[in-house]
N, C-alpha and C. Protein backbone atom coordinates (compact mmCIF):
# COMPACT_ATOMS: atom_id res chain seq x y z
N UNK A 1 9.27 41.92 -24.42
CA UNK A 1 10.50 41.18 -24.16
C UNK A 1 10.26 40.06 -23.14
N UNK A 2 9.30 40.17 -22.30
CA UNK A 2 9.36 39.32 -20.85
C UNK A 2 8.17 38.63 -21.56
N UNK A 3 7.47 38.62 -22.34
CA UNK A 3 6.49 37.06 -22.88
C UNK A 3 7.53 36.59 -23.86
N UNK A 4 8.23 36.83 -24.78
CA UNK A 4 9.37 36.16 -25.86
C UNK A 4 10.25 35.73 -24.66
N UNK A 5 10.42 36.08 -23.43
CA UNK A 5 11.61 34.94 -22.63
C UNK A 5 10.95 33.73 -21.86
N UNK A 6 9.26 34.58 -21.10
CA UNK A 6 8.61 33.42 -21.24
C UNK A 6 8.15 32.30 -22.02
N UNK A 7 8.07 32.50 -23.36
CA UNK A 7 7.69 31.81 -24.03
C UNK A 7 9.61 30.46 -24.77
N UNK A 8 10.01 31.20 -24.48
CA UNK A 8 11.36 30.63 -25.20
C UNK A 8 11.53 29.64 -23.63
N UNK A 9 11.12 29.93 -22.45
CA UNK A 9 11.42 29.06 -21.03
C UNK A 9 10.38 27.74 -21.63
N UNK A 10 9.20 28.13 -21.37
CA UNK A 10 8.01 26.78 -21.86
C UNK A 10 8.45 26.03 -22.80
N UNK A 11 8.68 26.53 -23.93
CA UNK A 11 9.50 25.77 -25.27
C UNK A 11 10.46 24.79 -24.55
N UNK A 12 11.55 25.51 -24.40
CA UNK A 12 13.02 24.89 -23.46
C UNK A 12 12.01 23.56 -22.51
N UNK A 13 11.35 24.06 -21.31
CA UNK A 13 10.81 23.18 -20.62
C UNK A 13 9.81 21.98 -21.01
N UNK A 14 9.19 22.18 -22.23
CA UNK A 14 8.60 20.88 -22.87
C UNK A 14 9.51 19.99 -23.46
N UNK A 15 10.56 21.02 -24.13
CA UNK A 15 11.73 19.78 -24.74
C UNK A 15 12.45 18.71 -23.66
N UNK A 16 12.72 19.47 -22.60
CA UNK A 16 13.36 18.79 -21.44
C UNK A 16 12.43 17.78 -21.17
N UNK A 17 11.14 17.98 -21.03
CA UNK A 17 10.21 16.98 -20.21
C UNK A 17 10.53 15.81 -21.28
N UNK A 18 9.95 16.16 -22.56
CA UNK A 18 9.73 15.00 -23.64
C UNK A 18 10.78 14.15 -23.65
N UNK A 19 12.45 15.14 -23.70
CA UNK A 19 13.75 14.18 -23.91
C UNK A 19 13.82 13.17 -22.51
N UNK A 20 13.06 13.82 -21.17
CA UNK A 20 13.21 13.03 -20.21
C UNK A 20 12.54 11.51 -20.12
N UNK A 21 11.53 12.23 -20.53
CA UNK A 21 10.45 11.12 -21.03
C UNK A 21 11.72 9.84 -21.27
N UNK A 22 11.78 10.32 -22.69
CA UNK A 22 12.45 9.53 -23.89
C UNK A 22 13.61 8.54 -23.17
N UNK A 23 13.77 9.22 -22.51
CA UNK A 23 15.41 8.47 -21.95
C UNK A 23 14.47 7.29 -20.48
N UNK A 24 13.90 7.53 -20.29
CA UNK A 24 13.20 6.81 -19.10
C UNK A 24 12.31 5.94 -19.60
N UNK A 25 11.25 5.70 -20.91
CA UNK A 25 11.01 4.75 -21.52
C UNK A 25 12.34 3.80 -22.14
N UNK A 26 13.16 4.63 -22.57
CA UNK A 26 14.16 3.18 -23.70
C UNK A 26 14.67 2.50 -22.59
N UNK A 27 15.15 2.87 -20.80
CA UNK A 27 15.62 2.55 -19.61
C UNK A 27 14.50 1.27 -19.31
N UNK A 28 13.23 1.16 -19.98
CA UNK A 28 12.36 0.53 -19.74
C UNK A 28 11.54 0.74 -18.65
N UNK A 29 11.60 1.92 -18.05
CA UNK A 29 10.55 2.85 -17.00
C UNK A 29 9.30 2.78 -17.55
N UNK A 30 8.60 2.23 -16.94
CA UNK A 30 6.76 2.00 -17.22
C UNK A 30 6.30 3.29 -16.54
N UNK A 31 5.28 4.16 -17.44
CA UNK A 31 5.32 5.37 -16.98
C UNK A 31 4.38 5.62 -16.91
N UNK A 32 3.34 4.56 -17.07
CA UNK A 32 1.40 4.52 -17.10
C UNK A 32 1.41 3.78 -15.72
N UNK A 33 1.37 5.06 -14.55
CA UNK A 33 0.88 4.14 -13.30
C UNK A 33 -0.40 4.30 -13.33
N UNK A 34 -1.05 2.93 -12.62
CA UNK A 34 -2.82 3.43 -11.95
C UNK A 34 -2.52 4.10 -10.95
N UNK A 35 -3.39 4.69 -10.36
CA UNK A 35 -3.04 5.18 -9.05
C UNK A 35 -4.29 4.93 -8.45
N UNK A 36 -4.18 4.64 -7.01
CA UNK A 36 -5.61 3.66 -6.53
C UNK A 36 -6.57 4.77 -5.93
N UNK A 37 -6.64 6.01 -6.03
CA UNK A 37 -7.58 7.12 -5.83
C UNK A 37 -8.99 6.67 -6.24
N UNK A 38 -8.88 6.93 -7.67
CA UNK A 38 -10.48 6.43 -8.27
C UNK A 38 -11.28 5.66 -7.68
N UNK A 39 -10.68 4.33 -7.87
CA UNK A 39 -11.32 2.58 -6.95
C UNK A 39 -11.68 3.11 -5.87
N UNK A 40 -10.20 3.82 -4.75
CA UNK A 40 -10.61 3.91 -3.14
C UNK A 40 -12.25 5.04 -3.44
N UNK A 41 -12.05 6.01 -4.13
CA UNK A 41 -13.49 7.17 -3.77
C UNK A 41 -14.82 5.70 -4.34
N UNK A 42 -14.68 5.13 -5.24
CA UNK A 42 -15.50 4.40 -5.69
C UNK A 42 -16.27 3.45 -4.83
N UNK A 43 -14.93 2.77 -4.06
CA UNK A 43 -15.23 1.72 -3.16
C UNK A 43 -15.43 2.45 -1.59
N UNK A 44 -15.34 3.51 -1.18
CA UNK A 44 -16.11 4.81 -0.15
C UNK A 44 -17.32 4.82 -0.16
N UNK A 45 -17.74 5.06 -1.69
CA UNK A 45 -19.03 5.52 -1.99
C UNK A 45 -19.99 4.29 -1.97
N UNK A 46 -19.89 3.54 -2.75
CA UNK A 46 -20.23 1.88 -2.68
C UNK A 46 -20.89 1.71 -1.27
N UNK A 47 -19.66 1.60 -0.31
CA UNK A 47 -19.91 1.05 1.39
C UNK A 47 -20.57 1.95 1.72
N UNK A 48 -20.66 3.68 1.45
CA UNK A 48 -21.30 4.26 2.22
C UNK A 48 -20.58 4.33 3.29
N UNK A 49 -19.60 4.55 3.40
CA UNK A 49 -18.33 5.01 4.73
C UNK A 49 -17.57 6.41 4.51
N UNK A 50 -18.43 7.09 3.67
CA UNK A 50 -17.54 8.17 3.01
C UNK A 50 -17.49 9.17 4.67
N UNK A 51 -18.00 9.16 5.72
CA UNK A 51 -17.76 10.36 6.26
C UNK A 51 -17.52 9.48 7.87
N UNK A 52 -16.83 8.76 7.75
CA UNK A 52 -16.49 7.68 8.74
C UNK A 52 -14.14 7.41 9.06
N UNK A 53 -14.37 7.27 9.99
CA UNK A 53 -12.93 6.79 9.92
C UNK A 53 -12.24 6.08 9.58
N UNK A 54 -12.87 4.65 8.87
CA UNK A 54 -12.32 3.88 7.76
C UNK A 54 -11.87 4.45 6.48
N UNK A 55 -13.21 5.32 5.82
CA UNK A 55 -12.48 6.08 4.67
C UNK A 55 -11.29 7.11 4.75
N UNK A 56 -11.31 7.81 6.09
CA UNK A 56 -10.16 8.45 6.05
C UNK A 56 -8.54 7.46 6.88
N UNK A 57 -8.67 6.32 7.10
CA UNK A 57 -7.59 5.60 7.26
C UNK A 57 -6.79 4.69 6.12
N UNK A 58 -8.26 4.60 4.98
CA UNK A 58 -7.68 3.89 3.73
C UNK A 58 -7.53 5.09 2.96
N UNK A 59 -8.01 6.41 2.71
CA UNK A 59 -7.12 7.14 2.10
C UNK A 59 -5.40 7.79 2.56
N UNK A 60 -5.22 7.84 4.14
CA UNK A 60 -4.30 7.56 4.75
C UNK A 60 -3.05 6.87 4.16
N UNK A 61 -3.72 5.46 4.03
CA UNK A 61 -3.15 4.50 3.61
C UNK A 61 -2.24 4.56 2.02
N UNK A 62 -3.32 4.87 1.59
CA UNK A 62 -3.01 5.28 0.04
C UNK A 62 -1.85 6.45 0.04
N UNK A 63 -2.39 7.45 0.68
CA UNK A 63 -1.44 8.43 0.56
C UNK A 63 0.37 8.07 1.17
N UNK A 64 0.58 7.42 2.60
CA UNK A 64 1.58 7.06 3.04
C UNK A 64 2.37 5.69 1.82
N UNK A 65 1.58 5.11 1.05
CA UNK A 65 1.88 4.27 0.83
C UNK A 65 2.71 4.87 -0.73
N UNK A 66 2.48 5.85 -1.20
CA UNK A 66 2.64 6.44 -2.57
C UNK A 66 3.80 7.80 -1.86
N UNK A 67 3.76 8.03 -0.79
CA UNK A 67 4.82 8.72 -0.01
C UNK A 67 6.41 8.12 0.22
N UNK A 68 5.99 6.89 0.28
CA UNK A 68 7.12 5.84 0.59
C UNK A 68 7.63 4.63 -0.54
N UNK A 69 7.60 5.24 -2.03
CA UNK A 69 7.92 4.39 -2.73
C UNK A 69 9.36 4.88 -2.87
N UNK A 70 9.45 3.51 -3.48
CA UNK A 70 11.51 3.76 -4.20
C UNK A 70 11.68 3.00 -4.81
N UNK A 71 12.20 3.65 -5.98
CA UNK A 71 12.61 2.99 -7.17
C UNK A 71 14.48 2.65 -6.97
N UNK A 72 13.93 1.10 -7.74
CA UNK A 72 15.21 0.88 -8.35
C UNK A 72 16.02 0.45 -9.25
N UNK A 73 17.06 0.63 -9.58
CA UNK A 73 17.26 0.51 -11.16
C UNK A 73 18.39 -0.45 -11.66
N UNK A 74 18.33 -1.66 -11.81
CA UNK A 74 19.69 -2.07 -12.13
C UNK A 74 20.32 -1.90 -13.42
N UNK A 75 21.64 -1.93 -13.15
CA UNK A 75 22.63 -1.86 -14.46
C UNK A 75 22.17 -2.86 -15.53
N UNK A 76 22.48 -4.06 -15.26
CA UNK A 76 22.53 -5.23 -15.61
C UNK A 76 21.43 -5.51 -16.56
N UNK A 77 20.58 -5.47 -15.47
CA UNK A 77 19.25 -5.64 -16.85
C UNK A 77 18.09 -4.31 -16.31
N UNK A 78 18.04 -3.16 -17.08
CA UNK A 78 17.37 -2.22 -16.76
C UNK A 78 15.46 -2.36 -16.61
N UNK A 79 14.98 -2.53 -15.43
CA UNK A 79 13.96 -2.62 -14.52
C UNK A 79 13.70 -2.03 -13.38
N UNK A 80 12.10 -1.38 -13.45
CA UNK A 80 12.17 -0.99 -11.94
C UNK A 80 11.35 -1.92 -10.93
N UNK A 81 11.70 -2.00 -9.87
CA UNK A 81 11.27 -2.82 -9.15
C UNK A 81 10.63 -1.41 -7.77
N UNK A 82 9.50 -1.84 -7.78
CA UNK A 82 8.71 -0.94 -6.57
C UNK A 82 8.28 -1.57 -5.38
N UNK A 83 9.06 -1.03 -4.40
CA UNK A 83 8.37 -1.69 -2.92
C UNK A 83 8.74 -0.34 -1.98
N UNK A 84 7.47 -0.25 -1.08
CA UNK A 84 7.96 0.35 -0.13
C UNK A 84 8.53 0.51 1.30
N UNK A 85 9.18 1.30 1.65
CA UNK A 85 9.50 1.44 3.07
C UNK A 85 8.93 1.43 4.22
N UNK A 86 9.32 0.77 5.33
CA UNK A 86 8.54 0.77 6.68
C UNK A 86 8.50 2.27 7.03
């Protein structure tokens, strides 16, 4: 009984994700972010700063900076516009 309710929750919870999806693309929500992880370990490794306090102030960086986004959405003409907060 308790895997047929688990399994009927997962079901339920993929439909939700997908319909969410759905409704946040036609809104025109771009939903393929980069995210600058990769580049920053890339460009660490490159300089050879990987065990230095630059690499841990630009991952810092990265992280506060992806901490402090906000979206917004207008009526009018549906777009998000991303900037972050001090």
């Amino acid at each position: 009984m308790l895997y047929f309710v688990q399994e009927v929750y997962e079901q339920q919870k993929e439909l939700i994700l997908l319909g969410e999806r759905v409704v946040l693309v036609t809104l025109g929500f771009d939903l393929n972010i980069q995210h600058p992880y990769k580049p920053l370990v890339e460009a660490i490794g490159r300089f050879k700063v990987a065990q230095s306090a630059l690499a841990q102030v630009a991952w810092n960086f990265v992280n506060d900076g992806y901490a402090k986004i906000t979206l917004l959405v207008t009526k009018s003409n549906p777009q998000i516009c991303l900037f972050t907060t001090p």
